[in-house]
N, C-alpha and C. Protein backbone atom coordinates (compact mmCIF):
# COMPACT_ATOMS: atom_id res chain seq x y z
N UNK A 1 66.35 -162.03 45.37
CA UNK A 1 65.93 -163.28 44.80
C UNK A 1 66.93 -164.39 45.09
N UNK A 2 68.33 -164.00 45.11
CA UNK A 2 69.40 -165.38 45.25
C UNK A 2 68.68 -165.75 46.69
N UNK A 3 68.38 -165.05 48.37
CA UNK A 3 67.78 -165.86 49.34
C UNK A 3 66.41 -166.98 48.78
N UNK A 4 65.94 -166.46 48.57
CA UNK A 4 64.74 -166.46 47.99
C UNK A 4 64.83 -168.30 47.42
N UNK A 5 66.02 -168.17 46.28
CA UNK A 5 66.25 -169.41 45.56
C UNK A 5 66.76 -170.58 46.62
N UNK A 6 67.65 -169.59 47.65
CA UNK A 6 68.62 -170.65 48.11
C UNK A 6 67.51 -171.41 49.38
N UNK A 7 67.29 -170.54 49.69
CA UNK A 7 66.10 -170.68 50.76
C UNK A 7 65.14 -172.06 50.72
N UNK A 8 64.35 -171.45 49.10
CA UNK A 8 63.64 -172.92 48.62
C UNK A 8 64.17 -173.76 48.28
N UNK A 9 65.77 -173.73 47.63
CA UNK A 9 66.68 -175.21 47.05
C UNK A 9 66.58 -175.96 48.83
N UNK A 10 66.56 -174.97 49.68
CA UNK A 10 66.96 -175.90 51.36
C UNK A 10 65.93 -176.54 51.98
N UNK A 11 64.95 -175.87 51.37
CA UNK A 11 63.73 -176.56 51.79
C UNK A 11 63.12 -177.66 51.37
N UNK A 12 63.19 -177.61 49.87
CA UNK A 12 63.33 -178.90 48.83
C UNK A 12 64.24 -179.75 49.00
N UNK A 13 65.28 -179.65 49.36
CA UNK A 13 66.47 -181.14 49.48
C UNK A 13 65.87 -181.37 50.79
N UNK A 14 65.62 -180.70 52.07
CA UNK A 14 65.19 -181.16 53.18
C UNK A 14 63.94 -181.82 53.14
N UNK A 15 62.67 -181.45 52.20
CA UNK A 15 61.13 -182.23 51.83
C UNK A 15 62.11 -183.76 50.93
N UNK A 16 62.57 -183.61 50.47
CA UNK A 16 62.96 -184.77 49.19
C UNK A 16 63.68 -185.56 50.48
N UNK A 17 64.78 -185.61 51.07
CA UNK A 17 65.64 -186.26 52.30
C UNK A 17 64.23 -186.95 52.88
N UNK A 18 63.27 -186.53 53.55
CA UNK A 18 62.35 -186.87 54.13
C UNK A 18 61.55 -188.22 53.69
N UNK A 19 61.51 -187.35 52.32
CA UNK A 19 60.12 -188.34 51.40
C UNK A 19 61.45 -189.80 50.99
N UNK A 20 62.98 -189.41 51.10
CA UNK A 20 63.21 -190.75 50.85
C UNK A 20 63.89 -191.66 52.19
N UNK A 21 63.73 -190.75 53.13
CA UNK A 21 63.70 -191.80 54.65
C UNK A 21 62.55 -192.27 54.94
N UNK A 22 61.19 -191.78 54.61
CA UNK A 22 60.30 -192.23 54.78
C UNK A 22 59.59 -193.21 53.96
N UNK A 23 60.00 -193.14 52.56
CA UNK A 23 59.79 -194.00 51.32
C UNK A 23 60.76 -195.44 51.65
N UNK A 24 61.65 -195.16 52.09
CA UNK A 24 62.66 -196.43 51.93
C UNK A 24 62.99 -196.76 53.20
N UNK A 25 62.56 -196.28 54.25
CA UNK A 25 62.92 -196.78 55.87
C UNK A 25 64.19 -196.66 56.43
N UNK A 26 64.68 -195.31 55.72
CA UNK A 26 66.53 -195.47 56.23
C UNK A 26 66.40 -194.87 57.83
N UNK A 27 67.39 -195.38 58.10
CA UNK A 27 67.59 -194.87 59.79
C UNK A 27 66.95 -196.04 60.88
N UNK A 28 66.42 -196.62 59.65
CA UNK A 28 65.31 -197.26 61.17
C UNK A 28 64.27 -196.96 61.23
N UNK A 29 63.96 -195.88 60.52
CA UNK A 29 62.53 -195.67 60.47
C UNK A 29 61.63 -196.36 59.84
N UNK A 30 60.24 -195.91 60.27
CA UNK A 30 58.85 -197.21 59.75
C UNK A 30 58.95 -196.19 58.24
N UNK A 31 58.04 -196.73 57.62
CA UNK A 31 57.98 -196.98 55.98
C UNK A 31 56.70 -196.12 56.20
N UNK A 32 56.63 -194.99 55.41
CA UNK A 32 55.53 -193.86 55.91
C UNK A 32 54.92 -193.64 54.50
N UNK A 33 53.58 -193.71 54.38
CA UNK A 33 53.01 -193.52 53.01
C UNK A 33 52.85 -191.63 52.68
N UNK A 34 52.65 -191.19 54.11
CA UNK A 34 52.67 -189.49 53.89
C UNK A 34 54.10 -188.89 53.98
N UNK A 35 55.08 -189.33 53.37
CA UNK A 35 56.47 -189.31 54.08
C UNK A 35 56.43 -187.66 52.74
N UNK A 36 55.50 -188.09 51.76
CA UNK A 36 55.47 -187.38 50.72
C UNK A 36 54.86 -185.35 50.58
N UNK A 37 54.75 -185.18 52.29
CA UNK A 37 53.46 -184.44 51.92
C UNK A 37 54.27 -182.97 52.47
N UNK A 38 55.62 -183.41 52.18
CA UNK A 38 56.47 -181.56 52.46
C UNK A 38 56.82 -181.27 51.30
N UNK A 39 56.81 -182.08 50.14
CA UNK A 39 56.56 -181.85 48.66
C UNK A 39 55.49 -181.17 48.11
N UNK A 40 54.28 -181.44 48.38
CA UNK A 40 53.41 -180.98 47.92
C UNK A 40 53.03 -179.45 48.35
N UNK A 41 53.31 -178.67 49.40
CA UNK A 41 53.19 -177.21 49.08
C UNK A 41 54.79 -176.60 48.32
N UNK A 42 55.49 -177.35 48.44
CA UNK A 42 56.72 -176.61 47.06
C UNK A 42 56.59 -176.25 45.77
N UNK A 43 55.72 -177.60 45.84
CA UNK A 43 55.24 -177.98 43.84
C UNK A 43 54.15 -177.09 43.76
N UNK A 44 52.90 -176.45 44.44
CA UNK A 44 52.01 -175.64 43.82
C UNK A 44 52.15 -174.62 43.02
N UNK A 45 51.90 -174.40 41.99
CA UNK A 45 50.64 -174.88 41.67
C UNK A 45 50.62 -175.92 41.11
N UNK A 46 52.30 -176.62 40.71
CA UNK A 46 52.60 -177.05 39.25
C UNK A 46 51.80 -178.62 39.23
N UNK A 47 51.93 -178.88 40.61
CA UNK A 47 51.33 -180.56 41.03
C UNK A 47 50.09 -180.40 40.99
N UNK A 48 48.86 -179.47 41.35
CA UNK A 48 47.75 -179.41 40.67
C UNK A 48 47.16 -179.61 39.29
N UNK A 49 48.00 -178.87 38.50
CA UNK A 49 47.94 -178.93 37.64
C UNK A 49 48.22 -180.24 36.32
N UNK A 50 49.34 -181.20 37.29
CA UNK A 50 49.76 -182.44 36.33
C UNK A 50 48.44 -183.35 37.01
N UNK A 51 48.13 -183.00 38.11
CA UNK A 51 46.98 -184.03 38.42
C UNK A 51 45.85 -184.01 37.55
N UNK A 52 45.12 -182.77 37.17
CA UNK A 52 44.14 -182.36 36.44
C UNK A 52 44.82 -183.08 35.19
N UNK A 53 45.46 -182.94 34.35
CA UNK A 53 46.21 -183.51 33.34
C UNK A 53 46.27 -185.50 33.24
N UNK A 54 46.26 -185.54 34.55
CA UNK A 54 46.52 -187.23 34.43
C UNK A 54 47.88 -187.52 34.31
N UNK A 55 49.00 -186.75 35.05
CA UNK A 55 49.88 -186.98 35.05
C UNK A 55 50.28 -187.97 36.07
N UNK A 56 51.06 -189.21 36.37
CA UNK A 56 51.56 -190.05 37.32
C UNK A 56 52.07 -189.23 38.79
N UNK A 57 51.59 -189.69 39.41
CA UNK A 57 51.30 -188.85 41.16
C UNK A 57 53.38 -188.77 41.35
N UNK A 58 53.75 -189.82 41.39
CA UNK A 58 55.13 -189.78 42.09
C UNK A 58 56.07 -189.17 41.51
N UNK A 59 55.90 -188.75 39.63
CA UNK A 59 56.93 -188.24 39.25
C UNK A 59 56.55 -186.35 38.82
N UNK A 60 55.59 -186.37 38.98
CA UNK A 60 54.63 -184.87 39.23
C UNK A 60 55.20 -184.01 40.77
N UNK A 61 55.09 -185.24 41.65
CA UNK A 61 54.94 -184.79 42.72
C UNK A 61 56.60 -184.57 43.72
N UNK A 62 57.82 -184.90 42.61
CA UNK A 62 59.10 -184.87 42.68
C UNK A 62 59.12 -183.83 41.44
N UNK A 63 59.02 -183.82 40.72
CA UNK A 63 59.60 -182.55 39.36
C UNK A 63 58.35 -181.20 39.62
N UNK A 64 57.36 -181.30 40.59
CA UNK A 64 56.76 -179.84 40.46
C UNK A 64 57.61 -178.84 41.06
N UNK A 65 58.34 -179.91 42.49
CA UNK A 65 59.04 -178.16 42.99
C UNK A 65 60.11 -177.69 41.97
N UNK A 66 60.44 -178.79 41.48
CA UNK A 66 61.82 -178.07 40.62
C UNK A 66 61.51 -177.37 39.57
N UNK A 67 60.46 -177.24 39.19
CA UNK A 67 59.67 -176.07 38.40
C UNK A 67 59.71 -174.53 39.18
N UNK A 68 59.29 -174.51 40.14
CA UNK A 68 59.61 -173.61 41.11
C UNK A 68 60.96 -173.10 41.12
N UNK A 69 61.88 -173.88 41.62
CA UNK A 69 63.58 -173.96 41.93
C UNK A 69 63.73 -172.93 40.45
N UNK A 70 63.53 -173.82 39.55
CA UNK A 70 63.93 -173.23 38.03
C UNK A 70 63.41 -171.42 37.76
N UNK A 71 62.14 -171.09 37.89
CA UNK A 71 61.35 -169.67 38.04
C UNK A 71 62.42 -168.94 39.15
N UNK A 72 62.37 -169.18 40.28
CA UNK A 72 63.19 -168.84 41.04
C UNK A 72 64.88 -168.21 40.54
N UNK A 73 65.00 -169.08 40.06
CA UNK A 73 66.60 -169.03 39.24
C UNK A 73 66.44 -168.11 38.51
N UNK A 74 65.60 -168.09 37.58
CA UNK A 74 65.38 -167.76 36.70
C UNK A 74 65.25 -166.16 36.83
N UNK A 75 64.38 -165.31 38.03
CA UNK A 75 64.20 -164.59 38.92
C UNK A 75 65.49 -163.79 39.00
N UNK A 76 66.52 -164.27 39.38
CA UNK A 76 67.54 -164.20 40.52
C UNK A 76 68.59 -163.61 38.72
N UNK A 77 68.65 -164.53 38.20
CA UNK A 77 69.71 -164.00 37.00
C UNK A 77 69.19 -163.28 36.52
N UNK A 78 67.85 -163.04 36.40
CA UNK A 78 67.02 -161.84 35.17
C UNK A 78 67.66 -160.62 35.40
């Protein structure tokens, strides 16, 4: 389980890095509205679920993977 965790913490800072070069145009890059969409298979199910709910898209769609991250952890010390 510790790969497992560390694995997805690398994959998540690398989706999040993305969504904020692409959100904010660093580097030079154009300003990308899908900059968001290596987030969304991290967060499943949890971002389905805040949508059904009526939860706000941008802060659902940043705190679902870390729901994940957390289970994971959680996993790993049990």
């Amino acid at each position: 389980m510790k790969w497992a965790f560390w694995t997805f913490m690398a994959l998540y800072a690398g989706a999040l890095f993305l969504f904020l070069v692409g959100t904010f145009g660093w580097f030079g890059e154009d300003r990308d509205p899908l900059s968001g969409v290596f987030l969304m298979p991290l967060g499943l199910p949890w971002n389905l679920l805040a949508d059904r709910l009526g939860m706000p898209g941008l802060a659902a769609g940043l705190l679902a993977p870390m729901i994940n991250a957390v289970i994971f952890f959680w996993l790993w010390k049990r």
